[in-house]
N, C-alpha and C. Protein backbone atom coordinates (compact mmCIF):
# COMPACT_ATOMS: atom_id res chain seq x y z
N UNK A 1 23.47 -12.68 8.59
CA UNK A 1 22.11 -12.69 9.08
C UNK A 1 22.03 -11.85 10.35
N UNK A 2 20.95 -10.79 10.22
CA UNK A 2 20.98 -10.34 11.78
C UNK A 2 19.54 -10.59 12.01
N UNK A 3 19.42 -10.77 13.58
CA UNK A 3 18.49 -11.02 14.36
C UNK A 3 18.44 -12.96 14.16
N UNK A 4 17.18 -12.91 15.18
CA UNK A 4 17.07 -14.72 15.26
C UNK A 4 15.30 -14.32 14.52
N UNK A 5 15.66 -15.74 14.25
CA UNK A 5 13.88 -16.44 14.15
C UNK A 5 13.96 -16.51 12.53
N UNK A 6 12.82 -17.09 12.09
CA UNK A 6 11.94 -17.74 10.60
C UNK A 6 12.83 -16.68 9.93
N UNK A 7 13.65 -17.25 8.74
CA UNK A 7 13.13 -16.30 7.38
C UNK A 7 13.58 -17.45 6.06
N UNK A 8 13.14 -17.04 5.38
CA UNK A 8 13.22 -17.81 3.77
C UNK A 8 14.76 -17.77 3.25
N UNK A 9 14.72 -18.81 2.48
CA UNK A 9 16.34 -18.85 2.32
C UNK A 9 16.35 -18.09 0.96
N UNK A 10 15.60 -17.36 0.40
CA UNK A 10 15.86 -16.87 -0.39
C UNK A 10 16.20 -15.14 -0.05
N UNK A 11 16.21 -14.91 1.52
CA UNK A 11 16.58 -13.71 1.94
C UNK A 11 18.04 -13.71 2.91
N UNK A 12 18.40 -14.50 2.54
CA UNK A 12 19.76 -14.96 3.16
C UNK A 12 20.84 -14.90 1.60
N UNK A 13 22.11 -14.75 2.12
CA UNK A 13 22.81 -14.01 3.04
C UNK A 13 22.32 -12.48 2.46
N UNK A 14 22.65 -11.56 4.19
CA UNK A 14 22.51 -10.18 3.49
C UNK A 14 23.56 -10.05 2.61
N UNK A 15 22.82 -9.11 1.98
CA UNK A 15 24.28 -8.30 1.18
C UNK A 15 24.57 -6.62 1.38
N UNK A 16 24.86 -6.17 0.75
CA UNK A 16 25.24 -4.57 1.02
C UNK A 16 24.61 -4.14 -0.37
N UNK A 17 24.34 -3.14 0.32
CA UNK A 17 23.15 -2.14 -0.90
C UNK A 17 23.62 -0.76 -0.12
N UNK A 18 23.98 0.18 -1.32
CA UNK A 18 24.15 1.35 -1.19
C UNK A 18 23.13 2.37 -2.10
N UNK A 19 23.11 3.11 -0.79
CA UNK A 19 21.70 4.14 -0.71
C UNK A 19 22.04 5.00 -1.05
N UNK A 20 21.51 5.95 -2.17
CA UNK A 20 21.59 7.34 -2.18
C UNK A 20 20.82 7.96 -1.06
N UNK A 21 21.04 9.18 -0.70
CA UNK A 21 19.86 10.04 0.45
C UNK A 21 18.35 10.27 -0.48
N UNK A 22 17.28 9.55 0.32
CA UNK A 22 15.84 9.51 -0.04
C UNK A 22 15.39 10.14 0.83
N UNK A 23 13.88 10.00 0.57
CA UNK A 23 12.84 10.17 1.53
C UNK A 23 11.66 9.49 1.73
N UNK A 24 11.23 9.47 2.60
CA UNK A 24 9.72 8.27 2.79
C UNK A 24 8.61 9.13 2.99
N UNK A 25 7.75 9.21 3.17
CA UNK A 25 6.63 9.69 3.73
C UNK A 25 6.45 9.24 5.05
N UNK A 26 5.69 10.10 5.79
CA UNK A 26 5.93 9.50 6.85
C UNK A 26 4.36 8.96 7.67
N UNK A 27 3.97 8.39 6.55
CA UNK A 27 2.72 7.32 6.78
C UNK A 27 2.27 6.78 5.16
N UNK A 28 1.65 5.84 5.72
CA UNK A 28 1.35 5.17 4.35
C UNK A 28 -0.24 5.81 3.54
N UNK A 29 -0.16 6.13 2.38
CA UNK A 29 -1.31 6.29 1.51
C UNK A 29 -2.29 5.93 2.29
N UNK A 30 -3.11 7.54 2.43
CA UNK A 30 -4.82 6.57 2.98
C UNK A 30 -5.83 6.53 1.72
N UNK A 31 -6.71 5.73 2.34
CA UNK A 31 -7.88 5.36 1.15
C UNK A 31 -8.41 6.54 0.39
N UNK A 32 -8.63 7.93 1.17
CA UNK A 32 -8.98 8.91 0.77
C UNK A 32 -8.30 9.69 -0.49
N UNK A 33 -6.73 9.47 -0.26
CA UNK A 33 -5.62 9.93 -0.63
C UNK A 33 -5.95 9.07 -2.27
N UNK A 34 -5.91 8.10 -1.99
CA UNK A 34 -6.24 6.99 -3.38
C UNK A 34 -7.62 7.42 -4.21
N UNK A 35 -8.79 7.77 -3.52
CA UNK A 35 -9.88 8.29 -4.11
C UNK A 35 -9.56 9.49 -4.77
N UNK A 36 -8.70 10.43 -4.49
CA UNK A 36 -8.51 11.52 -5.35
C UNK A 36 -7.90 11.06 -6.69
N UNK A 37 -6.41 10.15 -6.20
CA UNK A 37 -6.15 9.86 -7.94
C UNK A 37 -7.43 9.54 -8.81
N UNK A 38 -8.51 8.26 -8.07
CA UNK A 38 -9.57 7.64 -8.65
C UNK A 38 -10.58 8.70 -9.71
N UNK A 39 -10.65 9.73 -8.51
CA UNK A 39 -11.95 10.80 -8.95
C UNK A 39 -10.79 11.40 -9.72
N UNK A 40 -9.64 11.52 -10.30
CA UNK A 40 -8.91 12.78 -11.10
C UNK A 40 -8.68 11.84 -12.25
N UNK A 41 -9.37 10.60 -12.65
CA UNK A 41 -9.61 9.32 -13.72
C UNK A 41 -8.36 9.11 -13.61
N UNK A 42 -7.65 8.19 -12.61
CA UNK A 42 -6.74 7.14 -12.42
C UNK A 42 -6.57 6.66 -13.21
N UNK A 43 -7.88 5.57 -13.37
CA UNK A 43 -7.53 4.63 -13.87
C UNK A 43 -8.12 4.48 -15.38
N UNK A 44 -8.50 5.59 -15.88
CA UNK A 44 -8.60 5.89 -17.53
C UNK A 44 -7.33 6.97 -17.81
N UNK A 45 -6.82 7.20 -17.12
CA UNK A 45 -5.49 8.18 -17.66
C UNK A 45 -4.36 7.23 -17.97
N UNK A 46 -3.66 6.97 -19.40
CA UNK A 46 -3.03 6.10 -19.17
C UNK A 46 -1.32 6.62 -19.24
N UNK A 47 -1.30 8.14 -18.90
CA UNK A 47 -0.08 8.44 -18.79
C UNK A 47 0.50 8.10 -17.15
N UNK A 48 -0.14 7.32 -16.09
CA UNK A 48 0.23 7.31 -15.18
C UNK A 48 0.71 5.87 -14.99
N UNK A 49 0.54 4.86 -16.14
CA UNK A 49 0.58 3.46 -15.98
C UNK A 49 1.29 2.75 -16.79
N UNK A 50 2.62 2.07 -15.98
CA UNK A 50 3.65 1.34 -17.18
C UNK A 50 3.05 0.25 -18.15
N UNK A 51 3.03 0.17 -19.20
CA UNK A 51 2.58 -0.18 -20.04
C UNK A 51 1.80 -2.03 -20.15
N UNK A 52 2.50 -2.48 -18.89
CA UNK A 52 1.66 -4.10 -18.46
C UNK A 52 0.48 -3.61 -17.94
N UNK A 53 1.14 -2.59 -16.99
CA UNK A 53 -0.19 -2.05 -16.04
C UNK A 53 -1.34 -1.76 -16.63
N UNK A 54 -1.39 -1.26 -17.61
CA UNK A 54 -2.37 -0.57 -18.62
C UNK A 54 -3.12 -1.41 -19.43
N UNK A 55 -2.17 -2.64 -19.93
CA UNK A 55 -2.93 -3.26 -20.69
C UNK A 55 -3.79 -4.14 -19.51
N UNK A 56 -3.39 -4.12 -18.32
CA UNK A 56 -4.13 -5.14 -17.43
C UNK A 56 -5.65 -4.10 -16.75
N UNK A 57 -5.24 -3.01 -17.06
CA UNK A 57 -6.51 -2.27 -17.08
C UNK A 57 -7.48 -2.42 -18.14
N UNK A 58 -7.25 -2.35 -19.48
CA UNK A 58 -7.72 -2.85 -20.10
C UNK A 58 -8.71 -4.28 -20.37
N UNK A 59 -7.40 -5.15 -20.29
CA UNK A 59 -7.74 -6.33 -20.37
C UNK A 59 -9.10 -6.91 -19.45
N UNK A 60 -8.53 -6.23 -17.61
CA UNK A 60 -9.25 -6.84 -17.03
C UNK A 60 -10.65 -6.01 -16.28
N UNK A 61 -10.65 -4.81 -17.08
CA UNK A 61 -11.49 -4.13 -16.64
C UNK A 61 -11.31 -3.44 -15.18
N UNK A 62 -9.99 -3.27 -14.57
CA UNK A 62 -9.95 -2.53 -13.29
C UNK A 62 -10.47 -1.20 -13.14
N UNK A 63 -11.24 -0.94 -11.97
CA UNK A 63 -11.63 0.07 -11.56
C UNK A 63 -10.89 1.07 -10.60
N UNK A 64 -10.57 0.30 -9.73
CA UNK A 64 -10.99 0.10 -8.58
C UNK A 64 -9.96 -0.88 -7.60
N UNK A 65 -9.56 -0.61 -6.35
CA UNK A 65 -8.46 -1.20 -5.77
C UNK A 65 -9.07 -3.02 -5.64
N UNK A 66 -8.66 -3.72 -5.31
CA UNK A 66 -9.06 -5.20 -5.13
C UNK A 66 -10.11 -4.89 -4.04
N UNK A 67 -11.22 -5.46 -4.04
CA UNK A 67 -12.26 -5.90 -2.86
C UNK A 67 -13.42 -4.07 -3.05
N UNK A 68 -12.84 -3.28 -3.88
CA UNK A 68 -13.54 -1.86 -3.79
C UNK A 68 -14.78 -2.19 -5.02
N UNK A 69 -15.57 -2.21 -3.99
CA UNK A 69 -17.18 -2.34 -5.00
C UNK A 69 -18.11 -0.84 -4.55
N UNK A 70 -18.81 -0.66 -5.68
CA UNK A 70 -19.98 0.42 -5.19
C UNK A 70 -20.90 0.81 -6.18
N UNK A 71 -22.24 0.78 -6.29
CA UNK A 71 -23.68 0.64 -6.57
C UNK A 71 -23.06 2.55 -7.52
N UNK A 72 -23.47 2.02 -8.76
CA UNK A 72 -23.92 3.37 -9.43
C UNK A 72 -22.77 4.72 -9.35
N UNK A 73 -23.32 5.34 -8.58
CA UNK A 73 -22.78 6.66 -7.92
C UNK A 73 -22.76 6.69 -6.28
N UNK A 74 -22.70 5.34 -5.42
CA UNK A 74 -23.02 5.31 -4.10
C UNK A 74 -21.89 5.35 -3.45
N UNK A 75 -21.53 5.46 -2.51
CA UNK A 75 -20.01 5.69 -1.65
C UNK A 75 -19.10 4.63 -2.36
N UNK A 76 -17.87 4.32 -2.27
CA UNK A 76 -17.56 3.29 -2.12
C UNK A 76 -17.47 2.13 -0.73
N UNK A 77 -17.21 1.08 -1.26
CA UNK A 77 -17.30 -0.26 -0.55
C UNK A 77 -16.31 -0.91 -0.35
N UNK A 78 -15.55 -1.77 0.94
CA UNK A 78 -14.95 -2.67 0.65
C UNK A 78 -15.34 -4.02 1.43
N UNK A 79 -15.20 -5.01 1.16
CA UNK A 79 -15.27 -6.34 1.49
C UNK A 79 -14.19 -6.35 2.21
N UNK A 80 -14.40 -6.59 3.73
CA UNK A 80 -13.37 -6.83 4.69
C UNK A 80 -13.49 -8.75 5.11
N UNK A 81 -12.47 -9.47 6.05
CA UNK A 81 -12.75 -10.20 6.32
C UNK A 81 -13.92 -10.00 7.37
N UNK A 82 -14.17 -8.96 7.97
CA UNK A 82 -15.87 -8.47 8.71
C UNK A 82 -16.76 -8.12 8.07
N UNK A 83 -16.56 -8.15 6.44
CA UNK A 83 -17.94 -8.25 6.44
C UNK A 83 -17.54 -6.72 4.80
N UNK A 84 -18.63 -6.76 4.55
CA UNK A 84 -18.67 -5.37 3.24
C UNK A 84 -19.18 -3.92 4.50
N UNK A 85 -18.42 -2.58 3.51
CA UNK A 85 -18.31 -1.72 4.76
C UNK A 85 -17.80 -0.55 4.06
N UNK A 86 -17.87 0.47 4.51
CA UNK A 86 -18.06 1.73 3.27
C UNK A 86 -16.22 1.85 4.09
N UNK A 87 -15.65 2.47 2.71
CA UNK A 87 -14.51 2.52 3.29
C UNK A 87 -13.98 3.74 3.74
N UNK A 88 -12.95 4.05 4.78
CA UNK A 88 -12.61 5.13 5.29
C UNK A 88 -11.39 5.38 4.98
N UNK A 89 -11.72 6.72 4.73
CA UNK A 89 -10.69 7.88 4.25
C UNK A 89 -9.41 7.36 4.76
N UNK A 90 -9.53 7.37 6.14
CA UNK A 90 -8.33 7.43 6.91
C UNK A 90 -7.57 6.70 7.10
N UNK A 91 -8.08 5.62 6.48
CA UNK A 91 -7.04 4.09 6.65
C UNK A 91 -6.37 3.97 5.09
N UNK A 92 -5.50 3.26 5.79
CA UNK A 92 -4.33 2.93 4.61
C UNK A 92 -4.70 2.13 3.64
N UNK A 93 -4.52 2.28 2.32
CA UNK A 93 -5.15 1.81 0.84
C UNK A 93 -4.36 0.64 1.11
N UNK A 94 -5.23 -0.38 0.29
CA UNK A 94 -4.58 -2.03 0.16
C UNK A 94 -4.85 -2.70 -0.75
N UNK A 95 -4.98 -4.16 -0.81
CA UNK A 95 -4.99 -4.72 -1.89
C UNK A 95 -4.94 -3.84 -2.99
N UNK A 96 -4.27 -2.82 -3.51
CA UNK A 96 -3.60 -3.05 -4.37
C UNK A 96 -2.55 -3.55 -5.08
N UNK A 97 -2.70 -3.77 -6.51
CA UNK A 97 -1.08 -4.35 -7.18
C UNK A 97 -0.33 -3.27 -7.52
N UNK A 98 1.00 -4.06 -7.47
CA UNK A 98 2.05 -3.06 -7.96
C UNK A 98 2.19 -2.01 -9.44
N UNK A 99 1.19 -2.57 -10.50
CA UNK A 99 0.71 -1.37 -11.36
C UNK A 99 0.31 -0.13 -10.83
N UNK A 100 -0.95 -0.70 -9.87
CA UNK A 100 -1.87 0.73 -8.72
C UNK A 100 -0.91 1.62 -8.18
N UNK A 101 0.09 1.20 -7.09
CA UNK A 101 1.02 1.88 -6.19
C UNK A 101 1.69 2.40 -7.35
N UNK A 102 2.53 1.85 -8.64
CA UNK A 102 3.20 3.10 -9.24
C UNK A 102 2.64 3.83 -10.07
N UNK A 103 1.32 3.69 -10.52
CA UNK A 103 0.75 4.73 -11.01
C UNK A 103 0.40 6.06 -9.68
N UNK A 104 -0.35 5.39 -8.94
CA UNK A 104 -0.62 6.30 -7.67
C UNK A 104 0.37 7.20 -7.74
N UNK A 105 1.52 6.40 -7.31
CA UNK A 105 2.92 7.44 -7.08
C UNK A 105 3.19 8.37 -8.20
N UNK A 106 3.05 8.12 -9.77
CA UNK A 106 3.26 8.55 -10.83
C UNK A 106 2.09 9.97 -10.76
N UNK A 107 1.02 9.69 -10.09
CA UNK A 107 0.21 10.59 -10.05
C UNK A 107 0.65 11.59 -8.77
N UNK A 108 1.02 11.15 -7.93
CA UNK A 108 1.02 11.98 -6.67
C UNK A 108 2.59 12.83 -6.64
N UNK A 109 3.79 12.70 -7.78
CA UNK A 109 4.87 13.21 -7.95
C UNK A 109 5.91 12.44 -7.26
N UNK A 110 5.55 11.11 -6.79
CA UNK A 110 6.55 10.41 -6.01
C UNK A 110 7.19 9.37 -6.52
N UNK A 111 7.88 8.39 -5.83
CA UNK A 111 8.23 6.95 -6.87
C UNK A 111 8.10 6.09 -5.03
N UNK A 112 7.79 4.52 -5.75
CA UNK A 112 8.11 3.64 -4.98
C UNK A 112 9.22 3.78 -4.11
N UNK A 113 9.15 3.12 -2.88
CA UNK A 113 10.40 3.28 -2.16
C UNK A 113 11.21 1.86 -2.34
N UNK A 114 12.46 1.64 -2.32
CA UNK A 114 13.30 0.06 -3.19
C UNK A 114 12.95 -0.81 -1.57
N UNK A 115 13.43 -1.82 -2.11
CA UNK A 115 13.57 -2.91 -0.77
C UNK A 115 14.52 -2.27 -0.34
N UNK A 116 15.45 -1.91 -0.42
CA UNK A 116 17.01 -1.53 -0.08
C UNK A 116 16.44 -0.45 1.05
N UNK A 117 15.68 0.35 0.66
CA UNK A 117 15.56 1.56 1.54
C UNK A 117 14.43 1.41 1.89
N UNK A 118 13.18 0.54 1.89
CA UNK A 118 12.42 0.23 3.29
C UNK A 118 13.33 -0.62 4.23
N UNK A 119 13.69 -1.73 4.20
CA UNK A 119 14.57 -2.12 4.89
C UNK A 119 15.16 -1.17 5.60
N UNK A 120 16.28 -0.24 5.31
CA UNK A 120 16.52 0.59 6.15
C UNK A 120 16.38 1.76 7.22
N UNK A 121 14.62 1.93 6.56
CA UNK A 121 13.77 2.88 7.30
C UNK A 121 13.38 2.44 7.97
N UNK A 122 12.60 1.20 7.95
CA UNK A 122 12.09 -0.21 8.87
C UNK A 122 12.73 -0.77 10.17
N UNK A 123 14.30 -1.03 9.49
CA UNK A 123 15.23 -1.64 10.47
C UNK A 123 14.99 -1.06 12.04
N UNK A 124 14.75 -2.31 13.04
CA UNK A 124 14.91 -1.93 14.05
C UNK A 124 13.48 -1.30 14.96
N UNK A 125 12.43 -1.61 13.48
CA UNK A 125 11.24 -1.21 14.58
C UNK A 125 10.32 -2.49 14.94
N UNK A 126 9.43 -2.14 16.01
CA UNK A 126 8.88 -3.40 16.80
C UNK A 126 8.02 -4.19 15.63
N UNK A 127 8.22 -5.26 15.70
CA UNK A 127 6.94 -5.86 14.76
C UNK A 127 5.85 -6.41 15.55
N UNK A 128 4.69 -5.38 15.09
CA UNK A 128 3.54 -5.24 15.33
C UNK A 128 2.83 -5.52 14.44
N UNK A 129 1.24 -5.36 14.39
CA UNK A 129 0.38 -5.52 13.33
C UNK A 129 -0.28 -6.28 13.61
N UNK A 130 -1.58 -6.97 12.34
CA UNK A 130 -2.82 -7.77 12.75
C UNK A 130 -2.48 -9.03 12.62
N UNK A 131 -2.21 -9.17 13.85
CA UNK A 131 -1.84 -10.90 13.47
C UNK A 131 -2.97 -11.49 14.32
N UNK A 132 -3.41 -12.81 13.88
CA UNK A 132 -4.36 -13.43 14.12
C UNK A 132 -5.15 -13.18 15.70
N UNK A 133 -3.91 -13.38 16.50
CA UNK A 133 -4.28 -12.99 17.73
C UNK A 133 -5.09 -11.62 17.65
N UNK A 134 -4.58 -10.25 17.69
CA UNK A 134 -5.11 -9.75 17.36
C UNK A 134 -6.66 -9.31 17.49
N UNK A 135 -7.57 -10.09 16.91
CA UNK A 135 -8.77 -9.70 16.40
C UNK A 135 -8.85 -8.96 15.64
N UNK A 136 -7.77 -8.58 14.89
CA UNK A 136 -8.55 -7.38 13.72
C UNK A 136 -7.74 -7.93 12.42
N UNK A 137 -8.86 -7.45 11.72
CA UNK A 137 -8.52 -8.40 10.59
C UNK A 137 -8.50 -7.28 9.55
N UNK A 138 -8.12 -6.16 9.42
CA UNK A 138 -8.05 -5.11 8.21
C UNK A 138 -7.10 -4.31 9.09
N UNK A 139 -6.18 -3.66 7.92
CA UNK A 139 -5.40 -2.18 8.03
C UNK A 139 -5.80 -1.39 8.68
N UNK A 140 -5.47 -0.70 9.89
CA UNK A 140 -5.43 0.23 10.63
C UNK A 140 -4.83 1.65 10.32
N UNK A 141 -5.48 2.51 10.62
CA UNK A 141 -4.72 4.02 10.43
C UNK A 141 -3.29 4.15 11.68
N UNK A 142 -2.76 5.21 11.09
CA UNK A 142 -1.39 5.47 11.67
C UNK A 142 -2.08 5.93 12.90
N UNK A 143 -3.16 6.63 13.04
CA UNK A 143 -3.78 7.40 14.29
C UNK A 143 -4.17 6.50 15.35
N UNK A 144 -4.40 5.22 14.82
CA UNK A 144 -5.05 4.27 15.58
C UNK A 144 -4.09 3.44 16.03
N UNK A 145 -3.05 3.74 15.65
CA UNK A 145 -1.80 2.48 16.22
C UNK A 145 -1.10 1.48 15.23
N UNK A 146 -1.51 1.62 13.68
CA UNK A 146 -0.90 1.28 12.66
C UNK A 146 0.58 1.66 12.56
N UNK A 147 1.95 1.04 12.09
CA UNK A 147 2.46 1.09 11.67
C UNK A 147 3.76 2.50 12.34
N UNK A 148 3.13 2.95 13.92
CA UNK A 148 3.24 4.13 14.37
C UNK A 148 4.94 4.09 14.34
N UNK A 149 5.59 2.87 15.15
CA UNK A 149 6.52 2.73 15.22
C UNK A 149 7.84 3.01 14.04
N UNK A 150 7.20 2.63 12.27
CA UNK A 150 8.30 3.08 11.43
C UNK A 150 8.01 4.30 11.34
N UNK A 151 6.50 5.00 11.15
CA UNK A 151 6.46 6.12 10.92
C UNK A 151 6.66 7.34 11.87
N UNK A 152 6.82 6.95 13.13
CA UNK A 152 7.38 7.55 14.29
C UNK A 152 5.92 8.41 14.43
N UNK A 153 4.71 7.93 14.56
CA UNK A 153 4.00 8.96 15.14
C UNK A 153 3.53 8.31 16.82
């Protein structure tokens, strides 16, 4: 175990995981970034979606990331805990499920990054973020002070 404080016993004991040399991006998917797969038919293309994923498109009628609503042809929307709110480009895509992110990636030429190797990109940076204290209750851009620390901006 390294470091002190809370964790689940189902993340105990470490173990050793060996990494090939990757790469990360060096910020997370913004909303904008996600609207292009959307507008290039995401989510009617079904060569971008492993085959649960697809039928859960199907099945459940997905459009659209979780909480993304919008009238007709009108901007899109998301339902924040503040309230419904046209969403911005610049902030980092969310509530999505793990079908979304590997199609996304399947679309954008990339793959998921493993636990093994966020963990190790991660390791060692401050933990920050919206925690209750806070006051903010939605994802922040990297520009704004999101996440600056793994992504080193």
């Amino acid at each position: 175990m390294a470091g002190e404080g809370f964790c689940f016993d189902n993340e105990l004991p470490r173990h050793r995981v060996f990494l090939e040399p990757f790469e990360v991006a060096s910020r997370p998917v913004s909303c904008g970034e996600y609207l292009e797969f959307m507008n290039d038919g995401g989510y009617e293309r079904p060569e971008f979606w492993l085959s649960d994923g697809w039928d859960a498109i199907q099945r459940y009628g997905w459009k659209a990331p979780l909480y993304w609503e919008r009238e007709y042809s009108g901007p899109w929307k998301i339902f924040t805990l503040a309230g419904l709110r046209e969403v911005e480009a610049v902030e980092p895509v969310c509530h999505v499920s793990y079908y979304e992110a590997e199609a996304y990636s399947h679309w954008a030429g990339a793959r998921l990054v493993t636990e093994g190797e966020w963990e190790h990109v991660a390791a060692g940076a401050d933990i920050a973020g919206n925690f209750a204290g806070s006051g903010l209750y939605h994802p922040r851009s990297v520009a704004t002070g999101g996440l600056s620390q793994v992504f080193g901006d």
